[in-house]
N, C-alpha and C. Protein backbone atom coordinates (compact mmCIF):
# COMPACT_ATOMS: atom_id res chain seq x y z
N UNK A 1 0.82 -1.20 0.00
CA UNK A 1 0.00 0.00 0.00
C UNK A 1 0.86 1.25 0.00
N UNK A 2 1.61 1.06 0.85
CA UNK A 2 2.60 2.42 0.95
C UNK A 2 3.25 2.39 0.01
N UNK A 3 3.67 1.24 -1.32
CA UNK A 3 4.75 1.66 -2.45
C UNK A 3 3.96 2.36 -3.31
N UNK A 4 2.32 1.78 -3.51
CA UNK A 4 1.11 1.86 -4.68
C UNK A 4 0.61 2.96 -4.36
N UNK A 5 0.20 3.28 -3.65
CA UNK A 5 -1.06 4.05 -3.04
C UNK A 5 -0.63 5.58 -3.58
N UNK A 6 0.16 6.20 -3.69
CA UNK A 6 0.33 7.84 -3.65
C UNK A 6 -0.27 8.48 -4.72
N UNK A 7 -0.39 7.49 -5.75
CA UNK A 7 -1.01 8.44 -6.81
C UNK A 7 -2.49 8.53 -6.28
N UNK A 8 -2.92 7.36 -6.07
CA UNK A 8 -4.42 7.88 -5.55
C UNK A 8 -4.49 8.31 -4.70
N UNK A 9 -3.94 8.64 -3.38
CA UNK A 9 -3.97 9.49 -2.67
C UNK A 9 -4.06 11.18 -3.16
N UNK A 10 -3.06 11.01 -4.20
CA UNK A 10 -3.40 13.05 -4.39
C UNK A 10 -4.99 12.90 -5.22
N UNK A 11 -5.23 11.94 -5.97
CA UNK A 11 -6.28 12.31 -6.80
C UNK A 11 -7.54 12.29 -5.78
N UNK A 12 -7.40 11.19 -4.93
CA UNK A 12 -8.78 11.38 -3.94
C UNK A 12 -8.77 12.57 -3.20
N UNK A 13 -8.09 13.03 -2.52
CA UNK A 13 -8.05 13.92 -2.17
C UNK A 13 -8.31 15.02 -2.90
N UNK A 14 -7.72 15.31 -3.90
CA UNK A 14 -8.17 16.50 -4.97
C UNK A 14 -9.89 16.22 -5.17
N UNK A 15 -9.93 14.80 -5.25
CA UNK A 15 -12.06 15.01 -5.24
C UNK A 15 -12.73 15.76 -4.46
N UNK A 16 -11.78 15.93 -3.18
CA UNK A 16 -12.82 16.29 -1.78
C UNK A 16 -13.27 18.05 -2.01
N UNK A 17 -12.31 18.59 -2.98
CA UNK A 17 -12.38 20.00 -2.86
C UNK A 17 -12.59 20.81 -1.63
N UNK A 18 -11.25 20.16 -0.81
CA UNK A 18 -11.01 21.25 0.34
C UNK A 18 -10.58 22.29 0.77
N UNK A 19 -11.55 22.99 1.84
CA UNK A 19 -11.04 24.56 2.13
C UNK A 19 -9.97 23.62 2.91
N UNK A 20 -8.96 25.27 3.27
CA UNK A 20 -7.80 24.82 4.22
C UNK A 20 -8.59 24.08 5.84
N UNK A 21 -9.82 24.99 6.27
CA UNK A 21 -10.04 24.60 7.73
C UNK A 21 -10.83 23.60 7.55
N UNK A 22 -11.36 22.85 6.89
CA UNK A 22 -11.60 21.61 6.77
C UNK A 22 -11.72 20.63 7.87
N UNK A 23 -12.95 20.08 8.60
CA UNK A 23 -12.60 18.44 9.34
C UNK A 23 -13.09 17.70 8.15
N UNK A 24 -11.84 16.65 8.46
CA UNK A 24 -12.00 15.64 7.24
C UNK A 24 -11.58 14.11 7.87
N UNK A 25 -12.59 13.51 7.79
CA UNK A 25 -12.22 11.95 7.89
C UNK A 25 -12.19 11.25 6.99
N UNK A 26 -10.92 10.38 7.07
CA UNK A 26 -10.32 9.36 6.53
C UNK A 26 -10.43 7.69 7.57
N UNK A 27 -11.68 6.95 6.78
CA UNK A 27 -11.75 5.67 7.10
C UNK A 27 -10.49 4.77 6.45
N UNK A 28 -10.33 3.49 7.63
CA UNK A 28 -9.31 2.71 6.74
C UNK A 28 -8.37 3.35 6.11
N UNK A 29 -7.38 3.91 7.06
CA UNK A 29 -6.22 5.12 6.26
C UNK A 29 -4.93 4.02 6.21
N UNK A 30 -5.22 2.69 6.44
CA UNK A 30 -3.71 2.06 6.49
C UNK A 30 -2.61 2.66 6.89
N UNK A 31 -1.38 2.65 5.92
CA UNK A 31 -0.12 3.39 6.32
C UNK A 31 -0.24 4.92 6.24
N UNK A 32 -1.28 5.66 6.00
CA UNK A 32 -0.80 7.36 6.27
C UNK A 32 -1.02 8.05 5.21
N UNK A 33 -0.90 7.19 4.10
CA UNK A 33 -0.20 8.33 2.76
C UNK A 33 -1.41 9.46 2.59
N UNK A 34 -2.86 8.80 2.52
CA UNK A 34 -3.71 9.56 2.18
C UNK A 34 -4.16 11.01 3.27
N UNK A 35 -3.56 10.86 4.74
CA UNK A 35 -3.49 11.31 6.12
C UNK A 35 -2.18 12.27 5.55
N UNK A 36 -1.81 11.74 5.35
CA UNK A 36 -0.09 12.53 5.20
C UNK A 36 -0.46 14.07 3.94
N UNK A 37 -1.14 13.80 2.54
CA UNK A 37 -1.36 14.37 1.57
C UNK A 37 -2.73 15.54 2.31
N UNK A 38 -3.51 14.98 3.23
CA UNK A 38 -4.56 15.91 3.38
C UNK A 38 -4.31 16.66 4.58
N UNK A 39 -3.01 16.32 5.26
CA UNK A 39 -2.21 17.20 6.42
C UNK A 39 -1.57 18.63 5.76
N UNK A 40 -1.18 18.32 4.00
CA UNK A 40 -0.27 19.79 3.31
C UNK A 40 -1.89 20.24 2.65
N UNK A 41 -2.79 20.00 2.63
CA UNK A 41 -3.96 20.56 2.31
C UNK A 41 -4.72 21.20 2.89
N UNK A 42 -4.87 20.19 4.31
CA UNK A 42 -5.97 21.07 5.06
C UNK A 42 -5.28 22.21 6.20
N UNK A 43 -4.69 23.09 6.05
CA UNK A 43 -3.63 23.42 7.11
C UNK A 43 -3.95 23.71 8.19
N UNK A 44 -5.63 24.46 8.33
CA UNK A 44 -5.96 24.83 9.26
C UNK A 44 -6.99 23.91 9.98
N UNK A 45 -7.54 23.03 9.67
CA UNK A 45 -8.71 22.31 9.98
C UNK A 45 -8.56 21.29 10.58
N UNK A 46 -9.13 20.06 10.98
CA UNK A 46 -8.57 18.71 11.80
C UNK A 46 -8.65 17.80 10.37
N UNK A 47 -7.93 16.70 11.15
CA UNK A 47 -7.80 15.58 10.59
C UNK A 47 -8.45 14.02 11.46
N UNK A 48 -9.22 12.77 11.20
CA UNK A 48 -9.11 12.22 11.68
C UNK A 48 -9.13 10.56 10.89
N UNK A 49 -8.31 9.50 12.11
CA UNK A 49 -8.56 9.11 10.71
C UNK A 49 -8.87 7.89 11.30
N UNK A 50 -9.49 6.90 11.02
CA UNK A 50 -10.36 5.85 11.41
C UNK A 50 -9.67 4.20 11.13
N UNK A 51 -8.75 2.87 11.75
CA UNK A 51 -8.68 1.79 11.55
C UNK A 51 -8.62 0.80 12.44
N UNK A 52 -8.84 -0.19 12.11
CA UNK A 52 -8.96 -1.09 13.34
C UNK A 52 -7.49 -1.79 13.49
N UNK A 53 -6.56 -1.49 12.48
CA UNK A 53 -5.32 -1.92 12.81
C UNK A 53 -4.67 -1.46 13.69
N UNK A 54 -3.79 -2.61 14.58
CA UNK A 54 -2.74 -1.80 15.24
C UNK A 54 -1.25 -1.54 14.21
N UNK A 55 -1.21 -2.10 13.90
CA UNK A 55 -0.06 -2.02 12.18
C UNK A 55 -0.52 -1.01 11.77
N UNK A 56 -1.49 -0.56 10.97
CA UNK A 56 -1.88 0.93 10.30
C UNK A 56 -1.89 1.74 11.21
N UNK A 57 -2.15 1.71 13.04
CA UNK A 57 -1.84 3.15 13.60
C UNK A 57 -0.21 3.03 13.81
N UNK A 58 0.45 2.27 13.68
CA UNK A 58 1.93 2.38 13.64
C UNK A 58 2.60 3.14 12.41
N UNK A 59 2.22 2.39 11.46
CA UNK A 59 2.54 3.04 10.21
C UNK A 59 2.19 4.29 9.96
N UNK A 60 0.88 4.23 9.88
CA UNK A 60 0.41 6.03 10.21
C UNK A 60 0.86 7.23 10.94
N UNK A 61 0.80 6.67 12.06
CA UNK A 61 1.44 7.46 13.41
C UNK A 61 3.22 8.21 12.86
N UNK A 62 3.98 7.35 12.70
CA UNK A 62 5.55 7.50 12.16
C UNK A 62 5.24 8.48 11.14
N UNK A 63 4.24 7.89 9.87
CA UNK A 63 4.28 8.73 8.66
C UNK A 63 3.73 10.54 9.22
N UNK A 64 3.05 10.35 10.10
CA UNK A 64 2.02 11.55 10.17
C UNK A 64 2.38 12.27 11.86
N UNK A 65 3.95 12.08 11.96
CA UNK A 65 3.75 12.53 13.25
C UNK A 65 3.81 14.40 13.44
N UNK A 66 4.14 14.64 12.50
CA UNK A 66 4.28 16.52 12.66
C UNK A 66 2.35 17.06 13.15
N UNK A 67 1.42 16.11 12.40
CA UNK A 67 0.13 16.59 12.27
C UNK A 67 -0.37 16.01 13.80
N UNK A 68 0.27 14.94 14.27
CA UNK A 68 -0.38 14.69 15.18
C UNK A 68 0.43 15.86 16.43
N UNK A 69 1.64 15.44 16.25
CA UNK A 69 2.27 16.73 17.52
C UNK A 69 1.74 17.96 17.09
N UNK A 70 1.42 18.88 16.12
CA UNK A 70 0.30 19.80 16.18
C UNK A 70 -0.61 19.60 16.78
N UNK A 71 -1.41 18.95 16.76
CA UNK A 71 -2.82 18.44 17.36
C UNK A 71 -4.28 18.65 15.98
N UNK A 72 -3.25 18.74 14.73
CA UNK A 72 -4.34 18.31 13.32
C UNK A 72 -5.15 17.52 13.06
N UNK A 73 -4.27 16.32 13.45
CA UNK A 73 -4.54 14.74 13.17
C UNK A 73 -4.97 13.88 14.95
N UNK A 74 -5.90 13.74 14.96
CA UNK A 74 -5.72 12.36 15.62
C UNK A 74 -6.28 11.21 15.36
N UNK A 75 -5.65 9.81 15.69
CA UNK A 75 -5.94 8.71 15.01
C UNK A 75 -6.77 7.63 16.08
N UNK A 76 -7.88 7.03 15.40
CA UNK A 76 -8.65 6.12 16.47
C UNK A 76 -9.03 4.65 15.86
N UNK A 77 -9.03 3.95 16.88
CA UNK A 77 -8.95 2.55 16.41
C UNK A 77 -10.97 2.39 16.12
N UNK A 78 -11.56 2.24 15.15
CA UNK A 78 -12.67 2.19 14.43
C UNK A 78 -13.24 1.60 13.55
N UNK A 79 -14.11 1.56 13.03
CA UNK A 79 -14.78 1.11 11.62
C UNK A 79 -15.59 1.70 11.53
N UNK A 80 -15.92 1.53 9.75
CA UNK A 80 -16.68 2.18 9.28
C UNK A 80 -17.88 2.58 9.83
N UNK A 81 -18.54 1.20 10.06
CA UNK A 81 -20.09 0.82 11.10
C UNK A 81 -20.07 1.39 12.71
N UNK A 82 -18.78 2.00 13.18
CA UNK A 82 -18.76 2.91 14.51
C UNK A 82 -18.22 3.74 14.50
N UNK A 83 -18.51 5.19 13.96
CA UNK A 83 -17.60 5.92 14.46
C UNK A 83 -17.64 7.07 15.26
N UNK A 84 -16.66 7.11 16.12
CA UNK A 84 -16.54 7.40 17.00
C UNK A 84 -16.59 9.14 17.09
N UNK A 85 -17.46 9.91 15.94
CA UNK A 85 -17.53 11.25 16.27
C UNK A 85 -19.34 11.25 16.12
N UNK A 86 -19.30 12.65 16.45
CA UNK A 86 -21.03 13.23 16.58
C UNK A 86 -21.59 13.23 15.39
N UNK A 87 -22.43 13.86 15.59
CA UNK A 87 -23.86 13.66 14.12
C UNK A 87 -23.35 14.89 13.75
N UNK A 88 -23.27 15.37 12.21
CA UNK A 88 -23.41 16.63 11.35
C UNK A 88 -21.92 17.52 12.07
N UNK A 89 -20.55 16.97 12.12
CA UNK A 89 -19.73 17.29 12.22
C UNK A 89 -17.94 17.11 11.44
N UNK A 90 -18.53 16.55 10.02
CA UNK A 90 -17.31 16.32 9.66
C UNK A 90 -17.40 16.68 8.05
N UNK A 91 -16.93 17.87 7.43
CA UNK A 91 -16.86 18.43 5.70
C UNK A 91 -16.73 17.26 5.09
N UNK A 92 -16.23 16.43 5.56
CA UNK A 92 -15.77 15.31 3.77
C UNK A 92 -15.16 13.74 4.32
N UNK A 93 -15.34 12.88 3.60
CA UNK A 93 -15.14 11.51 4.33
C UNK A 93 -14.26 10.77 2.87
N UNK A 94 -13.30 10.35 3.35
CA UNK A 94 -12.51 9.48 2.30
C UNK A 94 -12.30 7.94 2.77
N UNK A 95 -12.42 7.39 2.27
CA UNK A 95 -12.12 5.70 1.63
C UNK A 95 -11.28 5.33 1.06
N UNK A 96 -10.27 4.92 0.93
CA UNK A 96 -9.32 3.91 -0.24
C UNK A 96 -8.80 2.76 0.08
N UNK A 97 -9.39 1.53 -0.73
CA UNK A 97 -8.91 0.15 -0.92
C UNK A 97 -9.43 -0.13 0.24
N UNK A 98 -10.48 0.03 1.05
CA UNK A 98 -10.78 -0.81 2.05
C UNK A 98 -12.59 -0.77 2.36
N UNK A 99 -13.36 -0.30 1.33
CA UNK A 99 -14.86 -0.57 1.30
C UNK A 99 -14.86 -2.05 1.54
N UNK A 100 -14.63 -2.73 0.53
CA UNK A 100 -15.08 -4.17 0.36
C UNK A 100 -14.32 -5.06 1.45
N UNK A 101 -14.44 -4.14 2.62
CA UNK A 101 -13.82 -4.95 3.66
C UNK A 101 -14.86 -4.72 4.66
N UNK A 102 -15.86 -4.16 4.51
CA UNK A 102 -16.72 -3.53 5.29
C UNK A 102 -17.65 -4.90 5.78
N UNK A 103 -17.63 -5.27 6.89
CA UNK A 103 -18.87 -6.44 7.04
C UNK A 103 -20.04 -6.07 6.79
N UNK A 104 -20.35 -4.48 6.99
CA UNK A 104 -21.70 -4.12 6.48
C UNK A 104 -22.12 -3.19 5.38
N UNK A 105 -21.81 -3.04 4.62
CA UNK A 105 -21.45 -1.62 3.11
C UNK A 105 -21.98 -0.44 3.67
N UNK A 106 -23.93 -1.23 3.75
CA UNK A 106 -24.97 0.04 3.88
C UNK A 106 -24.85 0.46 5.08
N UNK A 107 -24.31 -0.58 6.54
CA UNK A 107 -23.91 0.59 8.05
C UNK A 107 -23.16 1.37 7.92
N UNK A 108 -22.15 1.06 7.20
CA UNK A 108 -20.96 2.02 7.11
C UNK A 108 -21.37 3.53 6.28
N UNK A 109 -21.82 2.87 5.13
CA UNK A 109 -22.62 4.16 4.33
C UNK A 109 -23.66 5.27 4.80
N UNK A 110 -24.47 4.35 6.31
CA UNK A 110 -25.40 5.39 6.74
C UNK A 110 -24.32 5.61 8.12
N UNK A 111 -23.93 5.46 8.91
CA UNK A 111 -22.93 5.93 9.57
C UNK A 111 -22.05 7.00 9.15
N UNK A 112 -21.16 6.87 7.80
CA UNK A 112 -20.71 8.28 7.28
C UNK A 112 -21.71 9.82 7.16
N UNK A 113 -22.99 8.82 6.63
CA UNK A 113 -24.23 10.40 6.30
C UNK A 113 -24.45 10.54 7.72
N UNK A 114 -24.51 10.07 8.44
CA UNK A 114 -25.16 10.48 10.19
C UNK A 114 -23.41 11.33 10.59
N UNK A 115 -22.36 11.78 10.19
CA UNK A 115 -21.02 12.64 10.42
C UNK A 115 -20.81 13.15 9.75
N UNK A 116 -21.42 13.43 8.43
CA UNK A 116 -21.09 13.72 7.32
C UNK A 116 -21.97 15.24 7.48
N UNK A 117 -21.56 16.45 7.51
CA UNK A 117 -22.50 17.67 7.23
C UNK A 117 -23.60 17.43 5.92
N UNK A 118 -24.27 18.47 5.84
CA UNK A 118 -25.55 18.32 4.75
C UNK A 118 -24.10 18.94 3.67
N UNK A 119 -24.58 17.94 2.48
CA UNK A 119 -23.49 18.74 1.68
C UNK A 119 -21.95 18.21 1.51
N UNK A 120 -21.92 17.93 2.42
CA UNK A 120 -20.75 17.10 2.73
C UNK A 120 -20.07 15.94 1.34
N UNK A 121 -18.97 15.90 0.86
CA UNK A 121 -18.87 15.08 -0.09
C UNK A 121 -17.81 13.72 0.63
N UNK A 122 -18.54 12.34 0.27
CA UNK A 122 -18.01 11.22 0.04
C UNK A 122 -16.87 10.56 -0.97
N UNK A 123 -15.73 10.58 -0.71
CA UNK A 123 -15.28 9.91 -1.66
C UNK A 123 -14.19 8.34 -1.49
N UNK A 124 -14.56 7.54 -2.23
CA UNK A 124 -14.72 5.99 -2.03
C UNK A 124 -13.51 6.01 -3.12
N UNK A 125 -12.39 5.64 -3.18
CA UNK A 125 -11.77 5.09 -4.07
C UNK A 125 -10.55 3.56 -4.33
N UNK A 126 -10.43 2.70 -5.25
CA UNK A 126 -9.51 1.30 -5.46
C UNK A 126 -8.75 1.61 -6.26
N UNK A 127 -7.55 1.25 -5.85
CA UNK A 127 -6.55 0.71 -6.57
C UNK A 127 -6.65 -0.16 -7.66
N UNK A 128 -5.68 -0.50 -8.60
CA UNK A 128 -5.77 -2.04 -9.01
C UNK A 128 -5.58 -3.11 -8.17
N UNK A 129 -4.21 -2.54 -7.67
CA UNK A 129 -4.22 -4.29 -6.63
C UNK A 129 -5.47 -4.68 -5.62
N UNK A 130 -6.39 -3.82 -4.96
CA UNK A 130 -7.12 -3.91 -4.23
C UNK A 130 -8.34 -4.71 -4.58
N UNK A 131 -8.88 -4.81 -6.26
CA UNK A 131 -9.92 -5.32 -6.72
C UNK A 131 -10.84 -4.96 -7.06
N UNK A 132 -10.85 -3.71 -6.70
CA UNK A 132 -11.69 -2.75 -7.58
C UNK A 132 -12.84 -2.75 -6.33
N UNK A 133 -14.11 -2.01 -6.87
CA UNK A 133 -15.37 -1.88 -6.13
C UNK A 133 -16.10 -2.79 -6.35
N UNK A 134 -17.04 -2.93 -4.94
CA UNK A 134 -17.92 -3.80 -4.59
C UNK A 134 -18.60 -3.79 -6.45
N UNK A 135 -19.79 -4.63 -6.78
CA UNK A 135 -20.60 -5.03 -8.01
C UNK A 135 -21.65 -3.81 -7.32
N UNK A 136 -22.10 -2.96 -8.50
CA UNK A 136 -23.11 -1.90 -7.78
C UNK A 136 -23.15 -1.09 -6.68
N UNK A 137 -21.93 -0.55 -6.44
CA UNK A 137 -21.42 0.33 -5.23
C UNK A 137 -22.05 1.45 -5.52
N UNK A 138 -22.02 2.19 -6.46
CA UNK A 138 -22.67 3.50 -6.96
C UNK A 138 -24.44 3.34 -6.14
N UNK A 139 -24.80 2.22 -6.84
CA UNK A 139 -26.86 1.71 -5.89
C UNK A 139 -26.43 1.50 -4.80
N UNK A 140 -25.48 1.26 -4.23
CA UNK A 140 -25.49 1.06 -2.86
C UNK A 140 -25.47 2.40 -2.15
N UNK A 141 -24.65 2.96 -2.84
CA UNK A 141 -24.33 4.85 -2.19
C UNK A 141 -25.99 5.90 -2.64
N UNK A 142 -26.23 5.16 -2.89
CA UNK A 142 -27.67 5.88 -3.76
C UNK A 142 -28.91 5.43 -3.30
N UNK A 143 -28.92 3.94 -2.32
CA UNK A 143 -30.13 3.78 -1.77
C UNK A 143 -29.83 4.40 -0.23
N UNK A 144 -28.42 4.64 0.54
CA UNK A 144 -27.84 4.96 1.44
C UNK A 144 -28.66 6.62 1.79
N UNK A 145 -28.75 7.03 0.65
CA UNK A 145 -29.52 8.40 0.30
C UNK A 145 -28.97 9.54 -0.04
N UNK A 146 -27.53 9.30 -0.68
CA UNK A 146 -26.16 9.69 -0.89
C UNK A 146 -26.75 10.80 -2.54
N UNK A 147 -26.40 11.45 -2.90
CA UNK A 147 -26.62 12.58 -3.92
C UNK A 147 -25.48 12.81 -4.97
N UNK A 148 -26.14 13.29 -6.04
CA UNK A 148 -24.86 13.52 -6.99
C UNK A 148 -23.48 12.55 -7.18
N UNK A 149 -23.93 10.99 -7.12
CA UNK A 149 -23.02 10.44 -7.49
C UNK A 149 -22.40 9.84 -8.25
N UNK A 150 -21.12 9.99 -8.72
CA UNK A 150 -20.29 9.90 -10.34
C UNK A 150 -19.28 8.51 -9.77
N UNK A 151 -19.09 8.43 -11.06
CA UNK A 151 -18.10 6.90 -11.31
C UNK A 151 -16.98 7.35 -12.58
N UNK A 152 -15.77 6.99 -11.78
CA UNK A 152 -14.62 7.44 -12.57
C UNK A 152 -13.39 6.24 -12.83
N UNK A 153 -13.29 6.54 -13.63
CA UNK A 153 -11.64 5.37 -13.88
C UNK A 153 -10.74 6.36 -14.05
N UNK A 154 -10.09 6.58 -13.39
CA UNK A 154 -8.51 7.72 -13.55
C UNK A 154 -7.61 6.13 -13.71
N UNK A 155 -6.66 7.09 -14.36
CA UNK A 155 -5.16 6.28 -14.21
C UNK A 155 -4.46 5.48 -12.85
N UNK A 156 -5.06 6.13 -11.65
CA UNK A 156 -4.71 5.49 -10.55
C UNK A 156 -5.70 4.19 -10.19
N UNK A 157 -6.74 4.35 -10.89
CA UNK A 157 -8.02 3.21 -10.32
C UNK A 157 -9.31 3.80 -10.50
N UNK A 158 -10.40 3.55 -9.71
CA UNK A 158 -11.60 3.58 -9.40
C UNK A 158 -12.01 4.91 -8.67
N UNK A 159 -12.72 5.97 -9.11
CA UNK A 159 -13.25 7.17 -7.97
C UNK A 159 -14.89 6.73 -7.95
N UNK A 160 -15.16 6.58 -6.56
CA UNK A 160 -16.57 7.40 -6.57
C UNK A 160 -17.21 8.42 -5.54
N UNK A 161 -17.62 9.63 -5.70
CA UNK A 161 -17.68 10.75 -5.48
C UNK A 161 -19.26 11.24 -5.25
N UNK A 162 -19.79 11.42 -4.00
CA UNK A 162 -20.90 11.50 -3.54
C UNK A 162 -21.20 12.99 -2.49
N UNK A 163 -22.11 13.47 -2.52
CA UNK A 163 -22.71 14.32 -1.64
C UNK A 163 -23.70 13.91 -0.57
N UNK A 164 -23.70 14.26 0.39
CA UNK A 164 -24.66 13.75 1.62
C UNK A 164 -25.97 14.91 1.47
N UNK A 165 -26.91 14.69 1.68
CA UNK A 165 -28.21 15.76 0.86
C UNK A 165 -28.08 16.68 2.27
């Protein structure tokens, strides 16, 4: 993940269209990279970022320690289906290579809209090595009650890019 991952990291991130003060969560952040890219973006805003690994908060942690000794970033052991912030408090929610790991798609999907501000944009994106997206992820983000959502193949993989109504 950490050799593959960087190109999609700038491109997902470039989906989110963030102001600098930005709270932005990052589910399933593995090793950092995507944590690391939205730390020189969001300068003023928080960061948080969501895995159930103890390996990914290691990896993370090392990669991302300037944001956390700021107090930008902090990292919590989570899933998709719990997370651990309030209702209607977070600008933008990112994903990469780890949806189809979700035991539940649609908890996880209504869990992001219950943190997700009105407006708020979703973005879900795979690698190649990862396997691409669930079969009908787009209907899944769309019965969730998810808005304005597009399907992309960039050069890095798979985008999909959603608004919370």
């Amino acid at each position: 993940m950490a050799r593959s991952g960087g190109a999609m990291a700038r491109t997902a991130v470039a989906r989110l269209h963030l102001a600098p003060d930005a709270h932005v969560l990052e589910i399933g952040f593995g090793p950092g990279l995507a944590l690391q890219r939205l730390a020189e973006v969001v300068e003023d805003g928080r960061l948080t970022g969501v895995d159930p690994s103890e390996v990914m908060h290691q990896h993370a942690t090392r990669r991302n320690q300037a944001a956390i000794r700021d107090g930008r970033l902090i990292l919590l052991k989570a899933t998709a289906a719990t997370l651990p912030l309030d209702d209607d408090t977070v600008d933008a929610v990112l994903a990469i290579d780890n949806l189809h790991f979700w035991p539940d798609i649609t908890a996880g999907l209504r869990e992001i809209s219950r943190v997700l501000r009105s407006c708020g944009r979703f973005v879900c994106a795979f690698t190649p090595p990862s396997g691409g997206p669930p079969y009908r992820l787009a209907d899944a983000v769309a019965d969730a009650g998810y808005v304005d959502i597009t399907e992309a193949r960039a050069t890095p993989g798979y985008i999909l890019t959603a608004t919370n109504p």
